[in-house]
C-alpha atoms as a PDB file:
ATOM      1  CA  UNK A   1      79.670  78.944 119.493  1.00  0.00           C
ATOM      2  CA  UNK A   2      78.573  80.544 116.233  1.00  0.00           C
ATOM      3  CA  UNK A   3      81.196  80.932 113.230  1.00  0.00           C
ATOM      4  CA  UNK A   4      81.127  84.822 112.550  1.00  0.00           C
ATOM      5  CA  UNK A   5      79.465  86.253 109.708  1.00  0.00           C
ATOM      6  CA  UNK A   6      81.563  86.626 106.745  1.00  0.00           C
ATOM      7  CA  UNK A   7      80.698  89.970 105.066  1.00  0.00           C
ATOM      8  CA  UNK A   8      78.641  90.011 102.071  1.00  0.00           C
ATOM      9  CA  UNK A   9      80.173  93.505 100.452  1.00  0.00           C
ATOM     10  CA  UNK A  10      82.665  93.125  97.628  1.00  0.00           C
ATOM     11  CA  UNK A  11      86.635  94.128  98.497  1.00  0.00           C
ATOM     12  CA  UNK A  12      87.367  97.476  98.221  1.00  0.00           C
ATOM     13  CA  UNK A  13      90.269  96.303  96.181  1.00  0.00           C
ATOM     14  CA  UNK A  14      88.408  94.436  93.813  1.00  0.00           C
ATOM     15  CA  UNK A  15      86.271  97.396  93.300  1.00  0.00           C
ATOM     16  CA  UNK A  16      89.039  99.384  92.404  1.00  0.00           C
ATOM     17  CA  UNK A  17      90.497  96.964  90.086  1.00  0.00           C
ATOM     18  CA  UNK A  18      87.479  97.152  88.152  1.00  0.00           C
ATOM     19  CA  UNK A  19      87.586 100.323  88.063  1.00  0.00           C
ATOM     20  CA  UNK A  20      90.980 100.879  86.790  1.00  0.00           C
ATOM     21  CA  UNK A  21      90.740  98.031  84.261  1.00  0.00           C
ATOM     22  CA  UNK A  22      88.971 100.661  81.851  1.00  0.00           C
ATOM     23  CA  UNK A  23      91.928 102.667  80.261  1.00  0.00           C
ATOM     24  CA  UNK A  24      90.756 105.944  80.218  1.00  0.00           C
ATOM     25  CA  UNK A  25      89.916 105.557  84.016  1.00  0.00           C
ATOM     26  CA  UNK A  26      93.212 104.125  84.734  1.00  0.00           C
ATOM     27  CA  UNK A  27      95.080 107.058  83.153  1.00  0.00           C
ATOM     28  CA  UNK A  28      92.524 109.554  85.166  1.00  0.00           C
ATOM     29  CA  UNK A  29      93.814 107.836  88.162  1.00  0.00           C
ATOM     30  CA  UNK A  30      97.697 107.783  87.719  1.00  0.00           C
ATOM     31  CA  UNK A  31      97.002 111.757  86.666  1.00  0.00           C
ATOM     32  CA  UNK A  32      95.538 112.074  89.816  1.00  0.00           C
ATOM     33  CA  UNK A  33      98.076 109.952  91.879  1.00  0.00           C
ATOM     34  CA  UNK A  34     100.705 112.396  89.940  1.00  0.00           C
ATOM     35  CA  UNK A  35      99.216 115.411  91.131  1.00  0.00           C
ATOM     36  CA  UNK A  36      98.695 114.382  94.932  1.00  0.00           C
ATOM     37  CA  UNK A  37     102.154 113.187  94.379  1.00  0.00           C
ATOM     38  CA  UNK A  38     103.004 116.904  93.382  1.00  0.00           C
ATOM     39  CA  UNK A  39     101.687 118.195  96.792  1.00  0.00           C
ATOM     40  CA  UNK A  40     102.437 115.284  99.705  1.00  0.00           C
ATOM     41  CA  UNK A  41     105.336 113.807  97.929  1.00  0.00           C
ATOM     42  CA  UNK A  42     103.844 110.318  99.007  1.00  0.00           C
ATOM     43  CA  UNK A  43     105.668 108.048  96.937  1.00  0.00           C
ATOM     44  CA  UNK A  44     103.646 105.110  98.406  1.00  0.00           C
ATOM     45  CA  UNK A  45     100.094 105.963  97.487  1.00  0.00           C
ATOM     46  CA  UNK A  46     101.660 106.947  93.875  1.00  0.00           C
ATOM     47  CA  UNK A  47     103.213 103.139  94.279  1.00  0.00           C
ATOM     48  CA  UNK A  48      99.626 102.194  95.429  1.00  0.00           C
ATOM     49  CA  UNK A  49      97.877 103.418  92.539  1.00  0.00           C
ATOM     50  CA  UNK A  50     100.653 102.357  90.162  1.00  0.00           C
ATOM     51  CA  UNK A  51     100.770  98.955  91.153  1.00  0.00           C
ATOM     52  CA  UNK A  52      96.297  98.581  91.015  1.00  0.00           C
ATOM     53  CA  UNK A  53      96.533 100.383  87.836  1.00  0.00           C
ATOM     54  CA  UNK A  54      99.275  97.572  86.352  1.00  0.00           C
ATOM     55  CA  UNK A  55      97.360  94.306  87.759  1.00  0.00           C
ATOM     56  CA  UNK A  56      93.914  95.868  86.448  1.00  0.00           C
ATOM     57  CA  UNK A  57      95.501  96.243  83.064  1.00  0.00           C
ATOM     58  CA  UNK A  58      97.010  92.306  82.860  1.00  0.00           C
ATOM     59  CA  UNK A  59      98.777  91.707  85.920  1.00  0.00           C
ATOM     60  CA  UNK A  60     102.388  92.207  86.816  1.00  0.00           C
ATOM     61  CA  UNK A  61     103.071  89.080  84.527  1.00  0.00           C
ATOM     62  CA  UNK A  62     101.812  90.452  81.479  1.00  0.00           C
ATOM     63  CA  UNK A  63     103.370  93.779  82.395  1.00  0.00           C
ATOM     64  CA  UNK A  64     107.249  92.102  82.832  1.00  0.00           C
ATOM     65  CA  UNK A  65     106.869  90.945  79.713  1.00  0.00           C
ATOM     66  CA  UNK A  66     105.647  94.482  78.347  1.00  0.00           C
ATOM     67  CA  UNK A  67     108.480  96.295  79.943  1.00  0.00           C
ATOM     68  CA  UNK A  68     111.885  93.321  79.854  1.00  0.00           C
ATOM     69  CA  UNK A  69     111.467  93.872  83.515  1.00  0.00           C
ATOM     70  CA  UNK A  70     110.633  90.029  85.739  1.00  0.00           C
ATOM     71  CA  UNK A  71     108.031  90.168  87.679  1.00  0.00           C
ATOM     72  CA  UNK A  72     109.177  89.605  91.098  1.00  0.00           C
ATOM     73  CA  UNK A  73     111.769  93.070  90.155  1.00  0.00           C
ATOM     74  CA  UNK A  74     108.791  94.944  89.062  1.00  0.00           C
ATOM     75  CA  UNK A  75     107.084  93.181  92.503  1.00  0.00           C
ATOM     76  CA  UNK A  76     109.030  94.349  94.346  1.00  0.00           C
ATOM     77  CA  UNK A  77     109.705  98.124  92.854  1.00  0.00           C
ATOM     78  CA  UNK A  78     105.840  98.852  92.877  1.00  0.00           C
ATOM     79  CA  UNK A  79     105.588  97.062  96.761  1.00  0.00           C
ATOM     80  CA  UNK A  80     104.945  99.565  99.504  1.00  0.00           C
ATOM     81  CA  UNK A  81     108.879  99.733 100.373  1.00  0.00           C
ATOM     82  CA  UNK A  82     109.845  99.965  96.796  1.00  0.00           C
ATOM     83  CA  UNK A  83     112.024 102.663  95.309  1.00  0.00           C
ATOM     84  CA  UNK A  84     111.878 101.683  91.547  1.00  0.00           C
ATOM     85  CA  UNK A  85     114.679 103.351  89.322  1.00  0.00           C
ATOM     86  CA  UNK A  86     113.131 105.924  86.973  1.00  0.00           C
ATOM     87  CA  UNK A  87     113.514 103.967  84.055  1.00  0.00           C
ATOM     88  CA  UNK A  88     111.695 101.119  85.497  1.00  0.00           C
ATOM     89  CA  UNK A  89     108.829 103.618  86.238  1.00  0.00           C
ATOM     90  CA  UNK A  90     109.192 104.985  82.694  1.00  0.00           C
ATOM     91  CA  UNK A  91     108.956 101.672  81.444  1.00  0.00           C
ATOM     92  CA  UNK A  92     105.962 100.675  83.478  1.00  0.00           C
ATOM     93  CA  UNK A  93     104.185 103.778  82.561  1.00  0.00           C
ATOM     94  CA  UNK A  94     104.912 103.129  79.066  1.00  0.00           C
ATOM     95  CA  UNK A  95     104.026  99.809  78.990  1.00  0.00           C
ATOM     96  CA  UNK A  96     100.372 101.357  80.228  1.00  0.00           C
ATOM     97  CA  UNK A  97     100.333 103.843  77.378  1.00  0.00           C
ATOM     98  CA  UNK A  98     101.166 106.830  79.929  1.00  0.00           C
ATOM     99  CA  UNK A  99     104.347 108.495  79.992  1.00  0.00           C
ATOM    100  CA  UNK A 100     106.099 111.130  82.281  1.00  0.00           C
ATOM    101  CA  UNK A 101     106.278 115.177  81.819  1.00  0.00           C
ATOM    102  CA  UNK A 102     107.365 117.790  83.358  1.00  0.00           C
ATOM    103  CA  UNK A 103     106.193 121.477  83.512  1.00  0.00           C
ATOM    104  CA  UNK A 104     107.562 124.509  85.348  1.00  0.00           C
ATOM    105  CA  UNK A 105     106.465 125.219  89.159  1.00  0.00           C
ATOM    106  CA  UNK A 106     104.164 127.836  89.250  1.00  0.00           C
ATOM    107  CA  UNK A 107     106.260 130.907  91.090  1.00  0.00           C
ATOM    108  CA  UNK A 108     104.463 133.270  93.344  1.00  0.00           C
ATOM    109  CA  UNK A 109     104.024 136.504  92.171  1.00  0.00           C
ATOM    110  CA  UNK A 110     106.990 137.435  95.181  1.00  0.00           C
ATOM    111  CA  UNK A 111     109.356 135.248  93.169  1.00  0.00           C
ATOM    112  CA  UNK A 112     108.520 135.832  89.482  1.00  0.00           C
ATOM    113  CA  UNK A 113     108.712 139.916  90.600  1.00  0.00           C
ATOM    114  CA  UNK A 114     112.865 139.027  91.902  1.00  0.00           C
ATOM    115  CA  UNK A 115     113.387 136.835  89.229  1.00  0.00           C
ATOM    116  CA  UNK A 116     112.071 139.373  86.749  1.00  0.00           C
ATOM    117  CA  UNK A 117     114.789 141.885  87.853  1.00  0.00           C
END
């Protein structure tokens, strides 16, 4: 019987870790994770991204040590069934030279006419 074939293509993972480990391209993506955030309210691919974004920039370790958060608490904040408190996502963010804003929802013209009178 013949072994199968490993495949020859790269990870998609590693891809994307090379990807984010440019900083500029790492804050494009977190923008964008925000924003799809913003519509689908997916907290795990914003997790996702998060987490890629952190090990492409050092690694969790390096980022603990950036944010006075251990590692296995910022492991398991970023994981798929983390809910990390906001100030350990501020931190994190931070830590990546990104940080939080917020700006008014835009109001249909319906709404903005009531709220006008």
């Amino acid at each position: 019987m013949k072994a199968p074939k490993k495949s020859s293509t790269i990870p998609h993972d590693e891809v994307r870790l090379k990807h984010l480990s440019d900083p500029k391209r790492a804050r494009y993506a977190m923008k964008l994770a925000l924003e799809e955030f913003e519509q689908d309210n997916d907290v795990d691919m914003l997790l996702d991204t998060l987490r890629l974004v952190a090990q492409a920039q050092g690694g969790l370790a390096s980022l603990a040590r950036k944010t006075d958060v251990s590692r296995q608490a910022l492991h398991e904040a970023l994981s798929p069934k983390g809910n990390p408190r906001l100030r350990t996502f501020q931190n994190v963010l931070g830590s990546l030279g990104l940080r939080m804003t917020v700006k008014p929802v835009r109001q249909t013209s319906k709404k903005a006419a009531r709220s006008a009178a």
